[in-house]
Each structure stands twice: as C-alpha cells, then as structure tokens.
N, C-alpha and C. Protein backbone atom coordinates (compact mmCIF):
# COMPACT_ATOMS: atom_id res chain seq x y z
N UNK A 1 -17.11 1.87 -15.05
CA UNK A 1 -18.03 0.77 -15.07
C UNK A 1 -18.23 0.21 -13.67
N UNK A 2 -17.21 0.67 -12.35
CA UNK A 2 -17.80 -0.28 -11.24
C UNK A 2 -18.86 0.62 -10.87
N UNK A 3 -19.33 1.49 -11.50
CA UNK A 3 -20.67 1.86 -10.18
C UNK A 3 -21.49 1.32 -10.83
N UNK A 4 -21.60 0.58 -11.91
CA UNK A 4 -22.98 -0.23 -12.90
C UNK A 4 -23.28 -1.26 -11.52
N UNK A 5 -24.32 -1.76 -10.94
CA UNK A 5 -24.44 -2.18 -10.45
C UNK A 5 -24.78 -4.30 -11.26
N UNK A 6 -24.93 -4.74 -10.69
CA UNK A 6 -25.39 -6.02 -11.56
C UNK A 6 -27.24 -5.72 -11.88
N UNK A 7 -27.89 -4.76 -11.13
CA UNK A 7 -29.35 -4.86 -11.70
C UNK A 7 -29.01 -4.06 -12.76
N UNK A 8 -28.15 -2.80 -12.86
CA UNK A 8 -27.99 -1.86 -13.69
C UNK A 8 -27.58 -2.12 -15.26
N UNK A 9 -26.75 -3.46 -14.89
CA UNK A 9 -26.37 -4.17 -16.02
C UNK A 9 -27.47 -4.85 -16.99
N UNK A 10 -28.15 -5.31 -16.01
CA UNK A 10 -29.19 -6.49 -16.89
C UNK A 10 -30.33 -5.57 -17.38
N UNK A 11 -30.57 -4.00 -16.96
CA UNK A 11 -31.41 -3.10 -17.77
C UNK A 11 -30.55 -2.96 -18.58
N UNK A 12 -29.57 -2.52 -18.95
CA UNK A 12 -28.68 -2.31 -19.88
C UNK A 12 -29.21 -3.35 -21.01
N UNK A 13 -28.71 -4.83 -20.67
CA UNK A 13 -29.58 -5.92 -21.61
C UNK A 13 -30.69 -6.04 -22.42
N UNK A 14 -31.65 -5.22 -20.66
CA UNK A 14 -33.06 -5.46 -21.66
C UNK A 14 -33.19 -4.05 -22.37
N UNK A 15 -32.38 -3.03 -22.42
CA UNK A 15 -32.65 -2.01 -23.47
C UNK A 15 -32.29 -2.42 -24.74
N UNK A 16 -30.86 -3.44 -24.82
CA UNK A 16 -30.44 -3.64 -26.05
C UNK A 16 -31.58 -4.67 -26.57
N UNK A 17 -32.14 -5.60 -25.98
CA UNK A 17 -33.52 -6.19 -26.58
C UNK A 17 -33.13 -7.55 -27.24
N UNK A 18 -33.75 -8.12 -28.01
CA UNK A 18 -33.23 -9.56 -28.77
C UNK A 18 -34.00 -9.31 -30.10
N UNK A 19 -33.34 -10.20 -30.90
CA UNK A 19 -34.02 -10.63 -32.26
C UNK A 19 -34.19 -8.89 -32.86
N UNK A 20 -35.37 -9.02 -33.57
CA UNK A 20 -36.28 -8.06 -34.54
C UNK A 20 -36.14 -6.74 -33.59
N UNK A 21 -36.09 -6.94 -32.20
CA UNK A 21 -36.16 -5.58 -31.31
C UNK A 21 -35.13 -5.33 -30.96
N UNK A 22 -34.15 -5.85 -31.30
CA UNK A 22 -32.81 -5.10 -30.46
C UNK A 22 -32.54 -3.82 -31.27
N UNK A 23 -31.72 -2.94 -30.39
CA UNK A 23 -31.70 -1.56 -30.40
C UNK A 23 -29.86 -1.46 -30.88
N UNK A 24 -29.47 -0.52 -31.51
CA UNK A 24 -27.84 -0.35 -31.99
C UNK A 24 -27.17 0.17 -30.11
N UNK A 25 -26.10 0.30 -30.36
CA UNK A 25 -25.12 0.56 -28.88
C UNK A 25 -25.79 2.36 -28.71
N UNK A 26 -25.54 2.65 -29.11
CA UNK A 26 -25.45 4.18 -29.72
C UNK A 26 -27.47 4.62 -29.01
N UNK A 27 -28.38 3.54 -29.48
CA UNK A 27 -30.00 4.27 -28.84
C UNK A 27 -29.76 4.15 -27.43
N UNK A 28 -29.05 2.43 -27.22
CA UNK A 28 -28.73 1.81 -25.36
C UNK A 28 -28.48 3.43 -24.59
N UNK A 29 -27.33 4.07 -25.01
CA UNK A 29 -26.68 4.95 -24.39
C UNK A 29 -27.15 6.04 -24.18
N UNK A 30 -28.00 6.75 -25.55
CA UNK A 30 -28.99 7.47 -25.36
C UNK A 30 -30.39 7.27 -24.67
N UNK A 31 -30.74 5.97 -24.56
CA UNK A 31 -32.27 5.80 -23.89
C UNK A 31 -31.68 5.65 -22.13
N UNK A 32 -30.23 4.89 -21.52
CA UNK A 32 -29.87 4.88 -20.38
C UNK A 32 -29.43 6.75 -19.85
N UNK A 33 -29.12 7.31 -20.87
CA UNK A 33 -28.90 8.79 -20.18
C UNK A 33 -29.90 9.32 -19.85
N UNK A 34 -31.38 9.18 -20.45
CA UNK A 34 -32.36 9.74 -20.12
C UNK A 34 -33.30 8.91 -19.11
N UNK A 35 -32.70 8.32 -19.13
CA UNK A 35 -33.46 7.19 -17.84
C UNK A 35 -33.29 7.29 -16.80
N UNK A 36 -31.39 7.56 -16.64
CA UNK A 36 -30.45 7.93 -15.22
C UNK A 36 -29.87 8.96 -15.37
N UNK A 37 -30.64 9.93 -15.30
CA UNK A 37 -29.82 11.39 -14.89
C UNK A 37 -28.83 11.46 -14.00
N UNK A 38 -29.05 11.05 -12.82
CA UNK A 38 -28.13 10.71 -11.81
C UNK A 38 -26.87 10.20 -11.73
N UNK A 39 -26.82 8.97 -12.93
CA UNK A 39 -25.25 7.92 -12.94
C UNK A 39 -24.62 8.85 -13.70
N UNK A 40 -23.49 8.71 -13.91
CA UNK A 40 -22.61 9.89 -14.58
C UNK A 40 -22.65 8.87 -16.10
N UNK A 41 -22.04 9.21 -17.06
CA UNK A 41 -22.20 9.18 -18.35
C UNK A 41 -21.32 7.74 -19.00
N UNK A 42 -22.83 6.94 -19.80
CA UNK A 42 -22.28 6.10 -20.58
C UNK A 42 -21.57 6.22 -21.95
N UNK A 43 -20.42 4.97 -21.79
CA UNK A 43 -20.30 5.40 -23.36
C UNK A 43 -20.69 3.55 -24.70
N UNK A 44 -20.50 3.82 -25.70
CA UNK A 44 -20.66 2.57 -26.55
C UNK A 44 -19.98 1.27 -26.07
N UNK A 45 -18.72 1.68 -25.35
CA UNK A 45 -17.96 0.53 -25.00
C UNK A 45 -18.10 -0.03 -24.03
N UNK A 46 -18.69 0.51 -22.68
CA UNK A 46 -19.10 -0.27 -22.00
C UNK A 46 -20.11 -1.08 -21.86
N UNK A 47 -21.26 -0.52 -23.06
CA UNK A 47 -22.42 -0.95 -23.58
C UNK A 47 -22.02 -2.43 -24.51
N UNK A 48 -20.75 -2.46 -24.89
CA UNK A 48 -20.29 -3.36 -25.66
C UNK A 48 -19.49 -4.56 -24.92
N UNK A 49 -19.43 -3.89 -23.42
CA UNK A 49 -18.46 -4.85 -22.64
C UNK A 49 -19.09 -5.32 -22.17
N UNK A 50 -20.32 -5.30 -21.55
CA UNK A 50 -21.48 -5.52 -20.82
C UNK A 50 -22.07 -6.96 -21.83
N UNK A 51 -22.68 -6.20 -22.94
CA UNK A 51 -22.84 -7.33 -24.06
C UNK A 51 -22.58 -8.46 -24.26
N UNK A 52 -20.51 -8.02 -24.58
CA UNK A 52 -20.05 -9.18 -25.02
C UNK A 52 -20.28 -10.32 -23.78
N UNK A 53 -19.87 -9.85 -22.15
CA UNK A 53 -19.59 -10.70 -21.43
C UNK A 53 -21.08 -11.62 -20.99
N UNK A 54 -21.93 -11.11 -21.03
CA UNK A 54 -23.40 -11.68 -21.12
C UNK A 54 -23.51 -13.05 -22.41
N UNK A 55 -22.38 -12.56 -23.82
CA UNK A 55 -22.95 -13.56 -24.67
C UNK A 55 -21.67 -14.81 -24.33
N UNK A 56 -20.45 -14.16 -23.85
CA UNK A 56 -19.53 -15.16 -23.22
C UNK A 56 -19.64 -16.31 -22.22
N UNK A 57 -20.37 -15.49 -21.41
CA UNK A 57 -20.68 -16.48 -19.76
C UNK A 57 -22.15 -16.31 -19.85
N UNK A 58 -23.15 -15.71 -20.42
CA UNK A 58 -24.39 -15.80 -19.40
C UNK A 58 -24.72 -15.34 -18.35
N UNK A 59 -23.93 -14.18 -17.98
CA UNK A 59 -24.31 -13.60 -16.34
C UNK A 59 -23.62 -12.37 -16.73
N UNK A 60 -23.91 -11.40 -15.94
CA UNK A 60 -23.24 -10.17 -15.85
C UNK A 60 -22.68 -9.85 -14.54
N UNK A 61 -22.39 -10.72 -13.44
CA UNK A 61 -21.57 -10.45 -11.95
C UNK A 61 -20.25 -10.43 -12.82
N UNK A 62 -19.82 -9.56 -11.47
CA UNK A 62 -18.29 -9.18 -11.55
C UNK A 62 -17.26 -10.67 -11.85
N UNK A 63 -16.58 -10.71 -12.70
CA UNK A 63 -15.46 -12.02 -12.49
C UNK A 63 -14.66 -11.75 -12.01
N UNK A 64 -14.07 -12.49 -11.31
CA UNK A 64 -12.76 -12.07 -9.71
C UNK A 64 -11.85 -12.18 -10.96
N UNK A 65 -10.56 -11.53 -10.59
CA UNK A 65 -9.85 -10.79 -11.44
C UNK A 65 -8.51 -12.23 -10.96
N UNK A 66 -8.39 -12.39 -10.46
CA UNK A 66 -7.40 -13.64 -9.67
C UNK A 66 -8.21 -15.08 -9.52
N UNK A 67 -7.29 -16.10 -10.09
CA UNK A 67 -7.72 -17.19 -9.51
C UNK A 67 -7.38 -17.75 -8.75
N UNK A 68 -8.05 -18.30 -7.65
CA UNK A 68 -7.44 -18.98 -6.78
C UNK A 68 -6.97 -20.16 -6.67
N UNK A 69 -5.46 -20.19 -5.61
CA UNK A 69 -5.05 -21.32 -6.26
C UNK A 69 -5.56 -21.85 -4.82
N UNK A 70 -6.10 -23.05 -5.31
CA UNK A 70 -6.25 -24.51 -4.01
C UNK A 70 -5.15 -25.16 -3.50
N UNK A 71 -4.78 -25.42 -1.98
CA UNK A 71 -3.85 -26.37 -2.24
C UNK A 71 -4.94 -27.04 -0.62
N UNK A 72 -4.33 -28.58 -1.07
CA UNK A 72 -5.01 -29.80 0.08
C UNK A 72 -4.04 -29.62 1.28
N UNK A 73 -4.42 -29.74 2.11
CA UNK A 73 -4.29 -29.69 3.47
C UNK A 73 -3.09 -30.73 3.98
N UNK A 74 -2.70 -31.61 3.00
CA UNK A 74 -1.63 -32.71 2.96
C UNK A 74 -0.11 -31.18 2.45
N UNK A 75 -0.45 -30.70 1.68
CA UNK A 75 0.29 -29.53 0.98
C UNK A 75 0.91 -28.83 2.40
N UNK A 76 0.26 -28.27 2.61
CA UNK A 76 -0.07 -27.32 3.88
C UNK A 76 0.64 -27.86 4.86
N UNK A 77 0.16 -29.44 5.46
CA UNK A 77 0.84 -29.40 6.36
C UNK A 77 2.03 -29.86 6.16
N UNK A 78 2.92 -30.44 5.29
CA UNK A 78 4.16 -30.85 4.61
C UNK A 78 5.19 -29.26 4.52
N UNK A 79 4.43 -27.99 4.11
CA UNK A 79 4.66 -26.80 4.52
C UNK A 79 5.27 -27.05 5.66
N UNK A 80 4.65 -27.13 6.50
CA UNK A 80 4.57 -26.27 7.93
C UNK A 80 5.43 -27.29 8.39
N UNK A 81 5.47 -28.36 8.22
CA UNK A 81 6.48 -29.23 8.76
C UNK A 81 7.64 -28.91 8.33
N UNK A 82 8.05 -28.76 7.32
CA UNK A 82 9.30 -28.00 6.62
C UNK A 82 9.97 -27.19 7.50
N UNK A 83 8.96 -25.98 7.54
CA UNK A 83 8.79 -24.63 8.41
C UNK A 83 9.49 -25.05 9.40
N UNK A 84 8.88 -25.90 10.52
CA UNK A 84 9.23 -26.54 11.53
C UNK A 84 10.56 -27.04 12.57
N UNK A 85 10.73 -27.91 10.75
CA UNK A 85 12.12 -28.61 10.71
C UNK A 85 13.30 -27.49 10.77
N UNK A 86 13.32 -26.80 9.95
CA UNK A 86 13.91 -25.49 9.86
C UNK A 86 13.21 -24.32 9.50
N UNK A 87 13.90 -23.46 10.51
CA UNK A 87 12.72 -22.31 10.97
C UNK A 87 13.48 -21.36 10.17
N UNK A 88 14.98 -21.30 9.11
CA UNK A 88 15.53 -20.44 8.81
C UNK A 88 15.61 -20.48 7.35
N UNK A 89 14.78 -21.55 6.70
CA UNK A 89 14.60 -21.67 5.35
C UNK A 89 13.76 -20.33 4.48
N UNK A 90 14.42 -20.57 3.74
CA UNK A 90 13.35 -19.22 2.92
C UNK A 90 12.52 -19.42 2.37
N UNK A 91 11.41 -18.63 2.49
CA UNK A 91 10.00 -19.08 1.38
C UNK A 91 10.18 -19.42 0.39
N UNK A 92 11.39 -19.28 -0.25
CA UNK A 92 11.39 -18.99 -1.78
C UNK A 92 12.02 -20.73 -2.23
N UNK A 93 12.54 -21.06 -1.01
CA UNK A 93 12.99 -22.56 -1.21
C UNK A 93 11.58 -23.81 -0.45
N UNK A 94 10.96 -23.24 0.00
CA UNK A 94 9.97 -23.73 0.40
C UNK A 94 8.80 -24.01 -0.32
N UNK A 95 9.13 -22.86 -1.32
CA UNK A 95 8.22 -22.76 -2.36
C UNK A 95 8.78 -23.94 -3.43
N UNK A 96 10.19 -24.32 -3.74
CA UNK A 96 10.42 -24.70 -4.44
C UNK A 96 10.54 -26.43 -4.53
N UNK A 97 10.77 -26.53 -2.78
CA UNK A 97 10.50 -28.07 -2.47
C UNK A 97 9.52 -28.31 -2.16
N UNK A 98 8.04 -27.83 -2.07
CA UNK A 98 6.94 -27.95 -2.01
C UNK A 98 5.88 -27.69 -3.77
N UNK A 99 6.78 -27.89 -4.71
CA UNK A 99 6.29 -27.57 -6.20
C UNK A 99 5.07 -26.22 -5.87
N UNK A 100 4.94 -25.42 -5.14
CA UNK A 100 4.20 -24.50 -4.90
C UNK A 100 4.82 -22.77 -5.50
N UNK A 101 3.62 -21.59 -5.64
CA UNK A 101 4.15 -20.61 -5.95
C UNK A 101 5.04 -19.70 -4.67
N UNK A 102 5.52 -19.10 -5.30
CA UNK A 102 6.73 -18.11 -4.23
C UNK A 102 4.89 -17.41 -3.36
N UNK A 103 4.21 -16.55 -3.99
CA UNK A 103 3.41 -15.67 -3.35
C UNK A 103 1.94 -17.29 -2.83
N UNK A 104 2.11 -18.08 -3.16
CA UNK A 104 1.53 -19.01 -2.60
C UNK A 104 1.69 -19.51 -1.07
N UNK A 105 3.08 -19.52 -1.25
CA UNK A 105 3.56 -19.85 0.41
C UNK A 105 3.48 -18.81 1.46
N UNK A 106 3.72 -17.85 0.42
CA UNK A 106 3.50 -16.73 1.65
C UNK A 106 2.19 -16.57 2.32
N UNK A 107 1.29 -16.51 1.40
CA UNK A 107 -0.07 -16.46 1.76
C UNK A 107 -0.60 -17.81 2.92
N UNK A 108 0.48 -19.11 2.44
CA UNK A 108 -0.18 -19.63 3.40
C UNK A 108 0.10 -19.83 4.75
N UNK A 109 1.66 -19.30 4.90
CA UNK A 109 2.80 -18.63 5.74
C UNK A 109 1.62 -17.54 6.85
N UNK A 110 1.47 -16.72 6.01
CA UNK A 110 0.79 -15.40 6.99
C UNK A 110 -0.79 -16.28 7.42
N UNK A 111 -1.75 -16.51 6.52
CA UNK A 111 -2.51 -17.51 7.47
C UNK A 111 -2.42 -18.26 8.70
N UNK A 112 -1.31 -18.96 8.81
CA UNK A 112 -1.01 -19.80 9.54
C UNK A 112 0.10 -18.91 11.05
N UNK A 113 -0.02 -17.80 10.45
CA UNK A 113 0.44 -16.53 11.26
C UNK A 113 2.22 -17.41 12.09
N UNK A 114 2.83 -18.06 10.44
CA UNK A 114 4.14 -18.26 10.81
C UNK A 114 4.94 -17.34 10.09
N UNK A 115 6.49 -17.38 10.50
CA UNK A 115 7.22 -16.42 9.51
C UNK A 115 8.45 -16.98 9.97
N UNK A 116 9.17 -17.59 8.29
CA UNK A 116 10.69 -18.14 8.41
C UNK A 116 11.39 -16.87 8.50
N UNK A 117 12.10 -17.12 9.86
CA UNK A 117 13.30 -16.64 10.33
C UNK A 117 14.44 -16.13 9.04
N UNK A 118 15.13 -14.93 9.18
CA UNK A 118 15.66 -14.27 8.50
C UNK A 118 17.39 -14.54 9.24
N UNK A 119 18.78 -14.97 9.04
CA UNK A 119 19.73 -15.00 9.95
C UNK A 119 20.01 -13.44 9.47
N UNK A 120 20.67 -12.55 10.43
CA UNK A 120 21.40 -11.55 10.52
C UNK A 120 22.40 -11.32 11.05
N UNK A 121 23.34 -10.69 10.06
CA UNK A 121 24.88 -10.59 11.24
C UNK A 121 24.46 -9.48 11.76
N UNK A 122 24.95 -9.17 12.92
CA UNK A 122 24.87 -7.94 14.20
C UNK A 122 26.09 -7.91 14.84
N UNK A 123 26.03 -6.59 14.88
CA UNK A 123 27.16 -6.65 15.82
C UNK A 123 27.20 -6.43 16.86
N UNK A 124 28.08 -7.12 18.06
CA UNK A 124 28.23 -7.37 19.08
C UNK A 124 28.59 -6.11 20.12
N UNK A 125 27.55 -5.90 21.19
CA UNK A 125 27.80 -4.49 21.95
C UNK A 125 29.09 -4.85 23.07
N UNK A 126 29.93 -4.04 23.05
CA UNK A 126 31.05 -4.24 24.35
C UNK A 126 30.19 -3.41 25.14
N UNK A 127 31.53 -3.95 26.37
CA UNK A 127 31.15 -3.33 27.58
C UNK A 127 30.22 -1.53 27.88
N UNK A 128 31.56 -0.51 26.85
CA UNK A 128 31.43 0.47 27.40
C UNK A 128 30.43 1.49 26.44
N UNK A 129 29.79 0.53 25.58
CA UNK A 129 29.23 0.61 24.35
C UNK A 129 27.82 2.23 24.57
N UNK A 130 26.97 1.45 25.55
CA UNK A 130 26.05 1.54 26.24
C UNK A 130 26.35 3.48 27.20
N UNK A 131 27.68 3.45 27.32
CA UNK A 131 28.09 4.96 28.24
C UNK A 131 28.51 5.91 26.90
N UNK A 132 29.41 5.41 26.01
CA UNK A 132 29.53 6.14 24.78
C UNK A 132 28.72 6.83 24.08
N UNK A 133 27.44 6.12 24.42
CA UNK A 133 26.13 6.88 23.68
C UNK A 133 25.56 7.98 24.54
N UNK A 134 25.48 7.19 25.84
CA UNK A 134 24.86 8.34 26.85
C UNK A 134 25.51 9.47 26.96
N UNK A 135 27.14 9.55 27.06
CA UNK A 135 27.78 10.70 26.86
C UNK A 135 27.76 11.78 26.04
N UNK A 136 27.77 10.96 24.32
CA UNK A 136 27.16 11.45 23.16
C UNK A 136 25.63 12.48 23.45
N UNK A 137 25.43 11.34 23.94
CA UNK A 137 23.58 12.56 24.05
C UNK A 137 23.58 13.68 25.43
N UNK A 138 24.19 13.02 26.47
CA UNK A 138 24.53 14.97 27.16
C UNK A 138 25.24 15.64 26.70
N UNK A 139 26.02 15.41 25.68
CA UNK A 139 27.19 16.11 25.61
C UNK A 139 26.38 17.24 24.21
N UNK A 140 25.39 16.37 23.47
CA UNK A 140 24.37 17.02 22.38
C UNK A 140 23.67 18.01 22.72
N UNK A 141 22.88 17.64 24.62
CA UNK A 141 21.53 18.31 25.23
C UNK A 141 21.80 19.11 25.71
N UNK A 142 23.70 19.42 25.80
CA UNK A 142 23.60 20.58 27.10
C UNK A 142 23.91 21.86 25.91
N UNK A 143 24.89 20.98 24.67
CA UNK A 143 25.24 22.21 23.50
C UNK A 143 23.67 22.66 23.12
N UNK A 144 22.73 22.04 22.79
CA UNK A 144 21.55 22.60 22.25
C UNK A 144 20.88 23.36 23.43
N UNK A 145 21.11 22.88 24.28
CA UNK A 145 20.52 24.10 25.67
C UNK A 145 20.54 24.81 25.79
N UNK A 146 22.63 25.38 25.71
CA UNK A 146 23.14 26.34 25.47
C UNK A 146 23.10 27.47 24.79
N UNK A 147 22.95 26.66 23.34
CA UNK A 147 22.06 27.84 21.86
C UNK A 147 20.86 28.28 22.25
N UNK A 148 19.70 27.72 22.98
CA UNK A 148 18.73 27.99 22.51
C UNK A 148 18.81 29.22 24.27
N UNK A 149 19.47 28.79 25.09
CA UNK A 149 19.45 29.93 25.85
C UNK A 149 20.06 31.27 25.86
N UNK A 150 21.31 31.18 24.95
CA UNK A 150 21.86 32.25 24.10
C UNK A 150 20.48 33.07 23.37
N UNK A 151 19.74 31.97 22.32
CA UNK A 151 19.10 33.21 21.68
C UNK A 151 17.85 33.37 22.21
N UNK A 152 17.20 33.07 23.18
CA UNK A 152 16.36 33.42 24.21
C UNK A 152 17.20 35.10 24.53
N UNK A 153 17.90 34.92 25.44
CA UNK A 153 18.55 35.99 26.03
C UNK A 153 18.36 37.26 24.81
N UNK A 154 19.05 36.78 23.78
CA UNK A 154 19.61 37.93 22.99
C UNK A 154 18.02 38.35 22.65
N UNK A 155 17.09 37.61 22.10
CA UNK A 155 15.68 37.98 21.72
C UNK A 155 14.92 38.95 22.79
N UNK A 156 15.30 38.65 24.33
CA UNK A 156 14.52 39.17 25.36
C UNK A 156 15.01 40.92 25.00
N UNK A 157 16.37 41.15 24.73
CA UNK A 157 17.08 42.35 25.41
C UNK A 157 15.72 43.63 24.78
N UNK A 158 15.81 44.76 25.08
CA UNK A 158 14.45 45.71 24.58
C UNK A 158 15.82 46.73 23.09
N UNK A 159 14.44 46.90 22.35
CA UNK A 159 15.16 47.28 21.10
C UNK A 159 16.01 46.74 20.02
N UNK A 160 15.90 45.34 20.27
CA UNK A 160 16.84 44.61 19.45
C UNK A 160 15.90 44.22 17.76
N UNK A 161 17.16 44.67 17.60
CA UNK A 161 16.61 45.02 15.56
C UNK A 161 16.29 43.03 15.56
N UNK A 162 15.36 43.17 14.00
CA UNK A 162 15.57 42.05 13.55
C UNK A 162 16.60 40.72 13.63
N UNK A 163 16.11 39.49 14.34
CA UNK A 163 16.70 38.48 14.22
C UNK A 163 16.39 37.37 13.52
N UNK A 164 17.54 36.83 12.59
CA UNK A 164 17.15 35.71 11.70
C UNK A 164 18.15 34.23 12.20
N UNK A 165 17.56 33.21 12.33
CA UNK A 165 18.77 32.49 12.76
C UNK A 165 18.65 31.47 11.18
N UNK A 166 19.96 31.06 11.21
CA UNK A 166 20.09 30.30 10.14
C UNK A 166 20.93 28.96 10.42
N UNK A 167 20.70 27.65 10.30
CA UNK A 167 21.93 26.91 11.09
C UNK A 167 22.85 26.08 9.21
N UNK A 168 23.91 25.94 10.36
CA UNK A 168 24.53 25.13 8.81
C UNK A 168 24.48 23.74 8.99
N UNK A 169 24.38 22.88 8.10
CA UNK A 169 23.79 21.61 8.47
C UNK A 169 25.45 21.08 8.88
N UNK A 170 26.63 21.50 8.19
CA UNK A 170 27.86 20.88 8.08
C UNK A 170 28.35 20.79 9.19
N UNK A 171 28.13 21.87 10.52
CA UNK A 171 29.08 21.76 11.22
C UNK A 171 28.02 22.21 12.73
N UNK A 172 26.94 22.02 12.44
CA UNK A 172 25.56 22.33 13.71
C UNK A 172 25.71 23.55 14.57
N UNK A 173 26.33 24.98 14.08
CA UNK A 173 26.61 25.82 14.87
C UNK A 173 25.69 27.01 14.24
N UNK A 174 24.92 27.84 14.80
CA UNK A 174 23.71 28.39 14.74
C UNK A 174 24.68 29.73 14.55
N UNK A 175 23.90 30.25 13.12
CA UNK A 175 25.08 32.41 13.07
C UNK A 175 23.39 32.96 13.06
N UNK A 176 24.03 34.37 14.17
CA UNK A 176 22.65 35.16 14.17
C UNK A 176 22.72 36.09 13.22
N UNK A 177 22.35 36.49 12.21
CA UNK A 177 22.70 37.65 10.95
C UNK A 177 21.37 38.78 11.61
N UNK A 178 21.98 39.97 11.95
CA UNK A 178 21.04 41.41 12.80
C UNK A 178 20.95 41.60 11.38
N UNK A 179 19.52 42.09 10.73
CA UNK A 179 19.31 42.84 9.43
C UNK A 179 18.70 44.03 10.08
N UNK A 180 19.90 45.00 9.87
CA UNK A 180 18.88 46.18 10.20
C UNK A 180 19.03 47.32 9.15
C-alpha cells in the first residue's frame, strides 16, 4: 500500500462511488487493474483499508505512525540544568526526576548535542607499560617476516612439487605439507 499515492487513493474512492452507485470491493479492484496496468496488484483489503480510514477521519494522507510528545521549553531547560549540575547522571534518572520518558530525554539530549558522561574504571598504565607492547610487536614482525621469507625462498627453488600452507590457529606456526 505505500506506493498508493494520496491522488491514487481518492480514485480508489471515487471508483467505490456513494449511495445507489457505489460499486462492491471486488468491481474497485477489477476496474483499478484495468485502469493501472503499471501499479502492481490490488487486493479487497486494501480497498477496505483505504475505505474504512476515509469513513474514520475524512482524509486519506498517511497518519504518522508515532506521536509526538511536546515538552515546553521550561522542561527542557530544567533538563539541561540537571545535565549541567551533574554531568554524570544517567538519562534514565533524568528521565525520572524530570516526570519525562527514558527515549524522551534522549532525544532531547542528542538535539541539544549533549551527552551524560558515563564513569569508567580503567586501568592505570605504568611506566614500562608502553615498551612491553612495542617489544611484543617486533618480536611478532620479525617472526612473521621470517615465515613469509622461508616460504618465498622455498616457492622460488625450480621444480618444486605442490605447496599448501596451512597455519594452526593454537600455536601460530605455519607446516608446509609437499603433495606430490
């Protein structure tokens, strides 16, 4: 039903007709297939959804699927003052001393392009923290250097049968299996 357009709808209407001329769901569907070759295929129920919501509201535009909630600018800024006061409060309590919804505050949170602070424990880098790693990673770049210049070499030599390399994830050491 979203490719019905709103003009598409209100022909829909005037096929079904009023009074003495209205037409059953069932002609609507048959007189709109031969009308719009093009739209892909109606059925009774949308002919019936169309209907009902015309005799509900009087209009056939789309109804927003969400309502929006309002809040006054007294709201808002009582928010943000909160926010303010403490920058490490959680939305979810902000939400709750402000009688407002949890996804309410957020929304008005990201508007206002603020964001309560999260505390995290971390842990603290020592001194030699910083060389432990670097060591770690030459000590990684020169073993992977090593392999991959091993099987360079062995690949170059002339006549060498089939090579398959296979690595094991458990223990990072590369076996060459010759299938010949």
């Amino acid at each position: 039903m979203s490719y019905l357009t709103e003009s598409l709808k209100i022909e829909i209407l005037m096929m079904i007709g009023y009074g003495d001329r209205a037409r059953t769901q069932c002609e609507v569907v048959r007189f709109f297939r031969e009308t719009h070759l093009d739209l892909p295929l109606l059925n009774q129920g949308t002919i019936s959804k169309i209907e009902a919501q015309y005799r509900e509201m009087g209009h056939v535009r789309k109804v927003p699927s969400k309502r929006q909630t309002v809040v006054d600018d007294d709201t808002k800024l009582n928010l943000l003052l909160a926010l303010e006061e403490n920058p490490i409060t959680p939305a979810r309590q902000l939400a709750r001393d402000s009688n407002l919804n949890h996804k309410t505050v957020l929304k008005i949170l990201k508007y206002e392009k603020k964001r309560p602070y999260k505390m995290q424990a971390v842990q603290e880098l020592l001194e030699d923290d910083p060389d432990r790693r670097v060591k770690k990673m030459e000590c990684q770049i020169r073993k992977n250097v090593l392999d991959m210049v091993f099987c360079l070499n062995l690949l170059e030599e002339p006549l060498t049968p089939l090579v398959s390399l296979s690595t094991r994830i458990q223990t990072n050491e590369i076996f060459i299996n010759i299938n010949r």
